[in-house]
Protein backbone atom coordinates (compact mmCIF):
# COMPACT_ATOMS: atom_id res chain seq x y z
CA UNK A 1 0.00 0.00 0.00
CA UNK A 2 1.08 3.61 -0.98
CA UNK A 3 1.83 5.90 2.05
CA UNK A 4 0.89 9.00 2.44
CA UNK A 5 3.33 12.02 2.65
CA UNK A 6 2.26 12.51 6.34
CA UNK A 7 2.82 8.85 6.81
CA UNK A 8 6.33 9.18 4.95
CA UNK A 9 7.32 11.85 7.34
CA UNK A 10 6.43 9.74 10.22
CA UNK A 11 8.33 7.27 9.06
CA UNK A 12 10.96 9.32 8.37
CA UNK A 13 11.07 10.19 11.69
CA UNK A 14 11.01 6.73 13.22
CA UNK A 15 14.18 5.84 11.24
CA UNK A 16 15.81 8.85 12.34
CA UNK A 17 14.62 8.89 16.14
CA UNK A 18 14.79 5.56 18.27
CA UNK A 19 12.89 6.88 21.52
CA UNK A 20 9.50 9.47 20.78
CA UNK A 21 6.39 10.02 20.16
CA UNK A 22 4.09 10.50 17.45
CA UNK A 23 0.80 12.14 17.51
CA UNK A 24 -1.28 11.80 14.00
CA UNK A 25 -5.25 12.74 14.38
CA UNK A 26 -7.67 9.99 14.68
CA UNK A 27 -8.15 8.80 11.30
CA UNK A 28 -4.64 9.71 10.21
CA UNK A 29 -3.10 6.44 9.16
CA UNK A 30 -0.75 5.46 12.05
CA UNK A 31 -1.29 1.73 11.99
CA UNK A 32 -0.16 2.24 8.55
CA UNK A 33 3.15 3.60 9.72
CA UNK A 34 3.89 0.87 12.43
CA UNK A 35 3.05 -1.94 10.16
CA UNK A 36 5.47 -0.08 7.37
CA UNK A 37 8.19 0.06 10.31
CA UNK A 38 8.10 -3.66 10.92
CA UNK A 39 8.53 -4.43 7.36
CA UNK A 40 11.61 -2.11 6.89
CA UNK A 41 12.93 -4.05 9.99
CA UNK A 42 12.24 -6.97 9.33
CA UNK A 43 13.87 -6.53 5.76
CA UNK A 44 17.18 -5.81 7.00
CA UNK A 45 17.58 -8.26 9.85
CA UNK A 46 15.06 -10.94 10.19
CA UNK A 47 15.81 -11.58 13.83
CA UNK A 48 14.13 -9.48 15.67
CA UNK A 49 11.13 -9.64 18.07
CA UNK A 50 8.62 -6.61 17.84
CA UNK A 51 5.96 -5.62 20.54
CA UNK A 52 2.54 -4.18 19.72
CA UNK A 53 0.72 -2.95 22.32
CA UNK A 54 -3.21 -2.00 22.85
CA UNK A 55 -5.81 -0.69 25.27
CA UNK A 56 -7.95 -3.35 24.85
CA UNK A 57 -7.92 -6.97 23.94
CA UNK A 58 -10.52 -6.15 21.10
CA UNK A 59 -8.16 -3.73 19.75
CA UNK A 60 -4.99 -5.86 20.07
CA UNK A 61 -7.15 -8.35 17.60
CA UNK A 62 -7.78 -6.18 15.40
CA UNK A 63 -3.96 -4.73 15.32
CA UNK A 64 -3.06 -8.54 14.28
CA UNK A 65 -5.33 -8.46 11.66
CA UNK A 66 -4.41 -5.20 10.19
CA UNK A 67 -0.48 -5.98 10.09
CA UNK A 68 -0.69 -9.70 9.48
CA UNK A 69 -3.03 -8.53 6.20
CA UNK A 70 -0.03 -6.07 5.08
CA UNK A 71 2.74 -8.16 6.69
CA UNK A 72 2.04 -11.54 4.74
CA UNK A 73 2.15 -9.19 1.03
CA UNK A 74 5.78 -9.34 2.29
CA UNK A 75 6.77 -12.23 3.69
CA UNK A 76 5.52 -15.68 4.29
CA UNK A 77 3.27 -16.95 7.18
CA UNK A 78 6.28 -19.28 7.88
CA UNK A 79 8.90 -16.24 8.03
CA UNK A 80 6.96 -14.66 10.61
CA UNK A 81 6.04 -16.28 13.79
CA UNK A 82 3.25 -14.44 16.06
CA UNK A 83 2.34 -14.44 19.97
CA UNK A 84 -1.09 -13.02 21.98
CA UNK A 85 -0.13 -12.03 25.43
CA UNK A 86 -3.74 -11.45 27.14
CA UNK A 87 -6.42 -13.34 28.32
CA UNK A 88 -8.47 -13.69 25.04
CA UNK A 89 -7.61 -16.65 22.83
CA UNK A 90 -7.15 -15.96 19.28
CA UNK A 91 -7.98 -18.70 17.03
CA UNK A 92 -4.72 -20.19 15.42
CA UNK A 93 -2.53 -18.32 17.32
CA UNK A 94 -0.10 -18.68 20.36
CA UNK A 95 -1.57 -16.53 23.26
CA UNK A 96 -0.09 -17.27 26.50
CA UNK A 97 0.42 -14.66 29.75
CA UNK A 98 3.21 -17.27 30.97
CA UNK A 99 6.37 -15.55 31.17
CA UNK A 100 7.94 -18.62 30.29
CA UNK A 101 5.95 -19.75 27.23
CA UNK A 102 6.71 -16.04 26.37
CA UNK A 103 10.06 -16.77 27.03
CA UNK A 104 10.09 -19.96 25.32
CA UNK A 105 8.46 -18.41 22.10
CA UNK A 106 10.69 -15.89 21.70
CA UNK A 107 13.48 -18.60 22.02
CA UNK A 108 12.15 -21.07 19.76
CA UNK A 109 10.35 -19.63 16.91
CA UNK A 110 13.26 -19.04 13.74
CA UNK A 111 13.91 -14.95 12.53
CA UNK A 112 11.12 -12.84 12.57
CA UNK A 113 8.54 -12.57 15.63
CA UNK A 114 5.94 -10.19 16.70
CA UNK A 115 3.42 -9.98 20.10
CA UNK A 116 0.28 -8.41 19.99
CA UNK A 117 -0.22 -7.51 23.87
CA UNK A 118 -2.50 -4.98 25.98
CA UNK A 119 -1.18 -2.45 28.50
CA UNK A 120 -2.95 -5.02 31.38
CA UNK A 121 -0.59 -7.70 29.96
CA UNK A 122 2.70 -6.25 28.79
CA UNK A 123 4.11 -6.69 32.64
CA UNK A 124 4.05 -10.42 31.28
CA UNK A 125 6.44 -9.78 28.64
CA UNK A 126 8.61 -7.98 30.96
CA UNK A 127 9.12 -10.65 33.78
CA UNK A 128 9.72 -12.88 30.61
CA UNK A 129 13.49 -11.46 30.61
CA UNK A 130 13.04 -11.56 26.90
CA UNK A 131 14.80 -8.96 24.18
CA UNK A 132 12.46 -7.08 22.59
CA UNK A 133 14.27 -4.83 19.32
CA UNK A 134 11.17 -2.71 18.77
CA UNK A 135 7.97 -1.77 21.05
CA UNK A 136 5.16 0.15 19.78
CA UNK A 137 2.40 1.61 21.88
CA UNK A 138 -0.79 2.47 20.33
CA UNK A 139 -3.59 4.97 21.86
CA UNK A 140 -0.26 5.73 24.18
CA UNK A 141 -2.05 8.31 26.61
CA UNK A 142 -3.09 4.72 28.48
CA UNK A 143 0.33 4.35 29.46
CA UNK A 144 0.53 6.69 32.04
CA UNK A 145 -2.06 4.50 33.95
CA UNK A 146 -0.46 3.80 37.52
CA UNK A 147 -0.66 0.32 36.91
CA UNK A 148 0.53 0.52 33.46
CA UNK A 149 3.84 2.89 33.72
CA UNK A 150 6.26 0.92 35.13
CA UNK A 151 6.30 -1.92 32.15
CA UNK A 152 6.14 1.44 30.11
CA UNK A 153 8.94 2.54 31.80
CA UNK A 154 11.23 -0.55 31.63
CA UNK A 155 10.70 -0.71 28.01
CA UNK A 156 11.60 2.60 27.45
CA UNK A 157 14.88 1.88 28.60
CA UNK A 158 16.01 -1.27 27.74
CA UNK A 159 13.58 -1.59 24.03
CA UNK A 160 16.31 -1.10 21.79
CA UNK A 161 13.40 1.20 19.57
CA UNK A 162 10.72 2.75 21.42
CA UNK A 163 7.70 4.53 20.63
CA UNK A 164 4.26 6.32 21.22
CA UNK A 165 1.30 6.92 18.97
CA UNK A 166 -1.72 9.03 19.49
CA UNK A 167 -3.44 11.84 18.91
CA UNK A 168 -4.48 12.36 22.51
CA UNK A 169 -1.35 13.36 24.58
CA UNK A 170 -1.52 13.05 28.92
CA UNK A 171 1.01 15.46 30.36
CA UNK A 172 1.40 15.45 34.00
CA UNK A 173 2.44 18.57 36.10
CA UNK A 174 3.20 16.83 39.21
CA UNK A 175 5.87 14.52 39.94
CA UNK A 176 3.76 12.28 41.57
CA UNK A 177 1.84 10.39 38.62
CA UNK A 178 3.53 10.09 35.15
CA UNK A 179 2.41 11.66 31.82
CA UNK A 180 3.64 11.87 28.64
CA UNK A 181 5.86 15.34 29.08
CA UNK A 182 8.53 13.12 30.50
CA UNK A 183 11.02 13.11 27.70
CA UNK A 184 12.87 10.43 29.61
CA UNK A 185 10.55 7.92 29.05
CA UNK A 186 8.69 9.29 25.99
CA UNK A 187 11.52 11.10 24.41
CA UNK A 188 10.50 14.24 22.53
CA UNK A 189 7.68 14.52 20.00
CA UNK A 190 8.95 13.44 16.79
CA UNK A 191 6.22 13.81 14.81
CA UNK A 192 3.18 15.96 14.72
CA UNK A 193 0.62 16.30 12.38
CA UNK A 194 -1.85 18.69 12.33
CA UNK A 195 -5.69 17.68 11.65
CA UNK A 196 -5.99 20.51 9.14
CA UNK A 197 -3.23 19.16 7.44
CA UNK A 198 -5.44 16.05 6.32
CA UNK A 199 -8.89 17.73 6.07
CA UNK A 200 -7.48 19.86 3.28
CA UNK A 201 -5.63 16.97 1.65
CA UNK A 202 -8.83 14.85 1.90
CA UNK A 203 -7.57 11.71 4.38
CA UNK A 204 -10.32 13.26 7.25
CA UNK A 205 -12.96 14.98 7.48
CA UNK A 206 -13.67 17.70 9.58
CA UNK A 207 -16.41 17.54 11.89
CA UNK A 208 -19.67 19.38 12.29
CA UNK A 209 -21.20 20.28 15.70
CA UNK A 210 -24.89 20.91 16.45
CA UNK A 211 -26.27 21.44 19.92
CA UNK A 212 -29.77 21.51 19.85
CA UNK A 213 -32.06 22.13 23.12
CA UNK A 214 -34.10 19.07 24.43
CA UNK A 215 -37.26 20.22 26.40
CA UNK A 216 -37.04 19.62 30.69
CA UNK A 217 -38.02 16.75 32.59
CA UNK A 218 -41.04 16.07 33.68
CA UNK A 219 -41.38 15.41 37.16
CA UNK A 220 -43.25 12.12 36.74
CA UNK A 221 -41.96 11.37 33.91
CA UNK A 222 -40.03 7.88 33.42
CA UNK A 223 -35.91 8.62 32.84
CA UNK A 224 -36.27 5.79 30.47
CA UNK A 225 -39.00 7.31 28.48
CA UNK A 226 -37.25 11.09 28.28
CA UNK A 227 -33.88 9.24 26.77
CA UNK A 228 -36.09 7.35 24.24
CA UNK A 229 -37.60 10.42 23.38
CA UNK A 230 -34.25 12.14 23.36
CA UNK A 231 -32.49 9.85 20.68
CA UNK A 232 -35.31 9.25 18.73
CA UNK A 233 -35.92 12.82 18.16
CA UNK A 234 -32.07 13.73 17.72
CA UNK A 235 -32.27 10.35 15.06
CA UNK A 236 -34.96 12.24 13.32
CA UNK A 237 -33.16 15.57 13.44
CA UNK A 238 -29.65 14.48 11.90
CA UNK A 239 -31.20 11.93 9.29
CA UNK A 240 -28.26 9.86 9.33
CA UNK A 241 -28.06 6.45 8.08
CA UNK A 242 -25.43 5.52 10.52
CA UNK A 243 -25.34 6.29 14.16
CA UNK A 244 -23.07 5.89 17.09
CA UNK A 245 -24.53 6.82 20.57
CA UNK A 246 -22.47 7.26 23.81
CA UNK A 247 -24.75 6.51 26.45
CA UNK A 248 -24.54 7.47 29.98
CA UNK A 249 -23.97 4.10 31.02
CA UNK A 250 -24.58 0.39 30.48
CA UNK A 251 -27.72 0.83 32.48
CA UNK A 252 -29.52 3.47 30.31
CA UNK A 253 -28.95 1.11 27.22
CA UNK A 254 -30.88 -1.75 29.12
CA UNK A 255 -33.26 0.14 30.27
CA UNK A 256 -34.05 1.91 26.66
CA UNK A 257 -33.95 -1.75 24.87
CA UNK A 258 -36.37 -3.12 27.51
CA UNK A 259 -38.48 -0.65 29.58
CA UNK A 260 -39.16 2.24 26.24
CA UNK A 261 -40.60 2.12 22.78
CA UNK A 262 -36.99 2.79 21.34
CA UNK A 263 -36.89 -0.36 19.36
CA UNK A 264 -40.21 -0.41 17.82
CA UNK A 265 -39.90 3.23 17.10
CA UNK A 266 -36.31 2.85 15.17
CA UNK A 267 -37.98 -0.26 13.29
CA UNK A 268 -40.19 2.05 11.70
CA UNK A 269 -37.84 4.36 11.07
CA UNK A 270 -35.84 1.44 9.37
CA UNK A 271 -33.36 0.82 11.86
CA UNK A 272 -31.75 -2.06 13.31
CA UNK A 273 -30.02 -1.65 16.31
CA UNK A 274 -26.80 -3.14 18.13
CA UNK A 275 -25.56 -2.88 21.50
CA UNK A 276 -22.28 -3.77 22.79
CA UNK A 277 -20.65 -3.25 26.45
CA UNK A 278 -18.46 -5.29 28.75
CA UNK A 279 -21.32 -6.52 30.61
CA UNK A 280 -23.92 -7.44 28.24
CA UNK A 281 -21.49 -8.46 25.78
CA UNK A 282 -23.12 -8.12 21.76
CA UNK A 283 -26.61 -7.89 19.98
CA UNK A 284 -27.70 -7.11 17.29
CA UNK A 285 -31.25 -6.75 16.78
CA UNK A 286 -32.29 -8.72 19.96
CA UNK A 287 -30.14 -11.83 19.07
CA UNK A 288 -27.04 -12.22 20.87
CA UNK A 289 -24.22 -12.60 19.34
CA UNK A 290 -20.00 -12.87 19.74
CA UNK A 291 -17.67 -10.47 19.52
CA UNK A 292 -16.13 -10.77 16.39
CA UNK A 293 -19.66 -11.68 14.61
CA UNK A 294 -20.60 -7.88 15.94
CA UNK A 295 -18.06 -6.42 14.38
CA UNK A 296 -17.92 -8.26 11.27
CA UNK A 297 -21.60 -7.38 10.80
CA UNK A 298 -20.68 -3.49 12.21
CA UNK A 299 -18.61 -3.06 9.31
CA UNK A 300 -20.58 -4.85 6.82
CA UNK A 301 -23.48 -2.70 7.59
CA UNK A 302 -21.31 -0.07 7.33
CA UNK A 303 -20.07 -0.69 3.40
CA UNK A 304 -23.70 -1.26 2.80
CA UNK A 305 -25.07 2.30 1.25
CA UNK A 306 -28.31 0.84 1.88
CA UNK A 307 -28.28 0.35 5.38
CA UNK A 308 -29.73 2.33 8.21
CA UNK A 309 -29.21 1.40 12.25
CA UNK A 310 -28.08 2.41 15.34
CA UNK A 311 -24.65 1.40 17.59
CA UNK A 312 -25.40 2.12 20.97
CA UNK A 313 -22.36 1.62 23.39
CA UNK A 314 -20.59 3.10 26.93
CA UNK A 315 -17.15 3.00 26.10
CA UNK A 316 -16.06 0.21 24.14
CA UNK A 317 -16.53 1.87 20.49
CA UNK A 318 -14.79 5.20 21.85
CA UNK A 319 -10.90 4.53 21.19
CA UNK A 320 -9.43 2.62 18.39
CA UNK A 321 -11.62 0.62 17.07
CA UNK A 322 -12.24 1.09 13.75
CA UNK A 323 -15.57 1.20 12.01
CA UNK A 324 -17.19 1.66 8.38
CA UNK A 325 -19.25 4.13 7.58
CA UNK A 326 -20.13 5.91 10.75
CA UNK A 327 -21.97 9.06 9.41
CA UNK A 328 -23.00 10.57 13.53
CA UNK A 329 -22.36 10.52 16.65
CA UNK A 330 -25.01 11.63 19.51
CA UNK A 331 -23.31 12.21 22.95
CA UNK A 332 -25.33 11.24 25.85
CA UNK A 333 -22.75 11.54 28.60
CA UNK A 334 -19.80 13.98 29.50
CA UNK A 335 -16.51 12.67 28.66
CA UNK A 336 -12.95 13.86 29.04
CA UNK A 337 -11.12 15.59 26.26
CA UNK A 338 -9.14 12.56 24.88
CA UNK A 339 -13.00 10.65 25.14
CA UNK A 340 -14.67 13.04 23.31
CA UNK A 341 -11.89 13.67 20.73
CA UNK A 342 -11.11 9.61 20.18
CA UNK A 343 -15.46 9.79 19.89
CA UNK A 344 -14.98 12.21 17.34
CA UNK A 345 -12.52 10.47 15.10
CA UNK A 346 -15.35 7.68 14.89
CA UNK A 347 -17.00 9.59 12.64
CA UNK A 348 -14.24 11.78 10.54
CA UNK A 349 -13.28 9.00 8.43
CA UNK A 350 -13.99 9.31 4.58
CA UNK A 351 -17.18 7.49 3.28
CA UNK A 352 -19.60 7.40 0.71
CA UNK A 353 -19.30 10.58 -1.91
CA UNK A 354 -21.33 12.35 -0.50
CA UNK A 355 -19.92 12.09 3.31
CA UNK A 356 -18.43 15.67 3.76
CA UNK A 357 -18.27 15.79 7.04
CA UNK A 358 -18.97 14.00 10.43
CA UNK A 359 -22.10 14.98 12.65
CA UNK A 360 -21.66 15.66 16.04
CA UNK A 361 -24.86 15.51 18.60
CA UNK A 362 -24.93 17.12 21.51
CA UNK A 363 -28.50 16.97 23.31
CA UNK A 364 -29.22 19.91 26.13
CA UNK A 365 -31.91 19.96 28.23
CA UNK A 366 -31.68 22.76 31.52
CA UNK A 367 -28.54 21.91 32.63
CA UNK A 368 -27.70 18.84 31.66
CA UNK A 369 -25.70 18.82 28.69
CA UNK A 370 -24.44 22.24 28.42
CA UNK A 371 -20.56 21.16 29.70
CA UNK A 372 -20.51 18.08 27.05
CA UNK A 373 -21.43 20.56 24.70
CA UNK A 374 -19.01 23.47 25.80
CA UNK A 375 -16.39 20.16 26.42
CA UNK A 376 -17.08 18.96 22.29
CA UNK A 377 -16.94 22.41 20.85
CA UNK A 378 -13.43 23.38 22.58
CA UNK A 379 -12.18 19.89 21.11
CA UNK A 380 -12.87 20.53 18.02
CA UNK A 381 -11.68 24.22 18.25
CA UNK A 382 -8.71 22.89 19.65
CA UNK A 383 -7.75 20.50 17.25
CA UNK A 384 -9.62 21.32 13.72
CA UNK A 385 -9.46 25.11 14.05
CA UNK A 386 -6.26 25.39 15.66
CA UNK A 387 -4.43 22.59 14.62
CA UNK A 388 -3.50 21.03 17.89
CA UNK A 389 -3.43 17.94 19.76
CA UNK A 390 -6.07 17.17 22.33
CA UNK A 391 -3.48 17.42 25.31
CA UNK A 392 -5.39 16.65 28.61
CA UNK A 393 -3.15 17.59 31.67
CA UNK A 394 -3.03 15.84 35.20
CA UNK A 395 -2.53 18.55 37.95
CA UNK A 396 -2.70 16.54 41.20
């Protein structure tokens, strides 16, 4: 695959830098420039173990998939050997959070070897003893997580390449909890590319904003009901095809799905509807389903011009994950500025032809509402207007 020249640069950069960070807008390509570095390594000395590492064991998957896809144009399944460290189980492929199976992988498998690992699991690797040439960490504001930084740490020093992609930055201004301003363990920023940058070269689009004012509460007046009215009315207002809705919690989705008219009322509308969080698990129009059946129907509904529904999640859609065809997003819960922004990039990414932008919600009714809103339009200020990184800052 062709990169682009904002991918080239950050290339570029990794070749010239072995310690930083580099912080591409959602949407920007940066898987793109990982997978590229592997290859270039790989092609000069095939015996080297690389380190991916992910949020989330969802997103670790889908990492695999993504290089593996790109990876195998290059090389043969049998020149590259490839280890899971978390607690899912990937079908055909080593997972283990053993530090000696990691140990004994590394030592056994011939040339070329990559691990696909989460920030919960990458401790593993470390009490594994094992050499690792090249670590990348992906949605890299996680790292500063107390429970995460010290494996973050380690590998920043003895990694013999090390380094950090988002578009989300954490600094810290106290020397009591890390954050990514700590050019001893992130190194300097590298590269930075501007969201502008690819809005007028056509890789993003730029988002739109609308706020609109929900009427109050009644006070007898079901919670339940009020949402259903909420999102059916805000569906009606954007006529989307494709929504994404933050809800407030796991809680409100239940209780829309099974106490409200919200399904019925998005049938006739010519929805279908999905639902994902960590303690319902999947479903899709009632029928439960796994993980990886979600999201291959997600993104098939996605391509699919002709389809209309609605993805109502917590959390679990917010960071990384990628997904076709997202045309909205409706925020029904305040967020912090690397949630909201992450939420954002859900919906930036190019489309159908006539995509030219990506919608974001924002309900208000009295009070309620009015900081997500202030919160969404200072993000997008911030990094669309402005040309800046999200940077949220820890002060205590």
């Amino acid at each position: 695959m062709q990169l682009r020249p904002h991918q080239e640069q950050a290339l570029q950069a990794m070749a010239d830098n072995d310690l930083g960070q580099v912080i591409v807008p959602t949407g920007g390509g940066k898987t793109m420039c990982m997978i590229h570095d592997v290859i270039r390594e790989f092609s000069e000395n095939g015996w080297k173990t690389m380190v991916v590492v992910a949020p989330r064991i969802l997103l670790a998957e889908q990492l695999s998939h993504e290089f593996m896809e790109v990876i195998y144009e290059e090389f043969t399944e049998k020149m590259v050997s490839t280890m899971h460290v978390h607690s899912g189980k990937i079908k055909g492929v080593f997972s283990s959070t053993n530090p000696l199976e990691i140990q004994g992988f590394v030592e056994s498998c011939q040339g070329r070897k990559i691990i696909f690992t989460t920030y919960h699991s990458l401790h593993r690797i470390q009490e594994s003893g094992v050499n690792v040439d090249t670590i990348y960490f992906d949605e890299a504001h996680n790292s500063v997580q107390k429970n995460f930084f010290p494996a973050t740490d380690y590998f920043s020093q003895y990694a013999h390449r090390c380094y950090f992609f988002t578009a989300t930055p954490k600094h810290s201004k106290t020397v009591y909890k890390a954050g990514m301003n700590n050019t001893n363990v992130y190194g300097r920023v590298i590269c930075q590319i501007p969201a502008p940058t690819l809005v007028r070269a056509g890789y993003i689009l730029p988002p739109k904003v609308e706020v609109y004012k929900s009427r109050i509460l009644k006070k007898d007046e079901l919670v339940a009901d009020k949402d259903c009215e909420q999102m059916i009315n805000a569906i009606d207002n954007i006529r989307k095809d494709k929504v994404l809705i933050c809800a407030k919690s796991t809680k409100q989705i239940i209780g829309l799905i099974s106490r409200t008219k919200f399904v019925d009322e998005l049938a006739w509308r010519g929805y279908s509807w999905m639902m994902i969080t960590s303690k319902t698990g999947a479903i899709i129009d009632g029928e439960k389903v796994t993980r990886e059946e979600f999201f291959d129907v997600l993104n098939a509904y996605g391509k699919d011009v002709t389809k209309r529904f609605v993805v109502l999640h917590h959390s679990i859609l917010s960071e990384g994950i990628n997904v076709n065809g997202l045309e909205a997003v409706l925020f029904m819960r305040n967020m912090d500025y690397i949630g909201i922004s992450q939420t954002i990039g859900r919906v930036i990414r190019k489309g159908a032809e006539d995509k030219v932008f990506g919608l974001v919600c924002v309900p208000v009714y009295s009070n309620v509402g009015i900081s997500t809103a202030k919160k969404v339009e200072a993000v997008v200020d911030t990094i669309f207007n402005q040309g800046q990184a999200a940077t949220t800052v820890i002060t205590r």
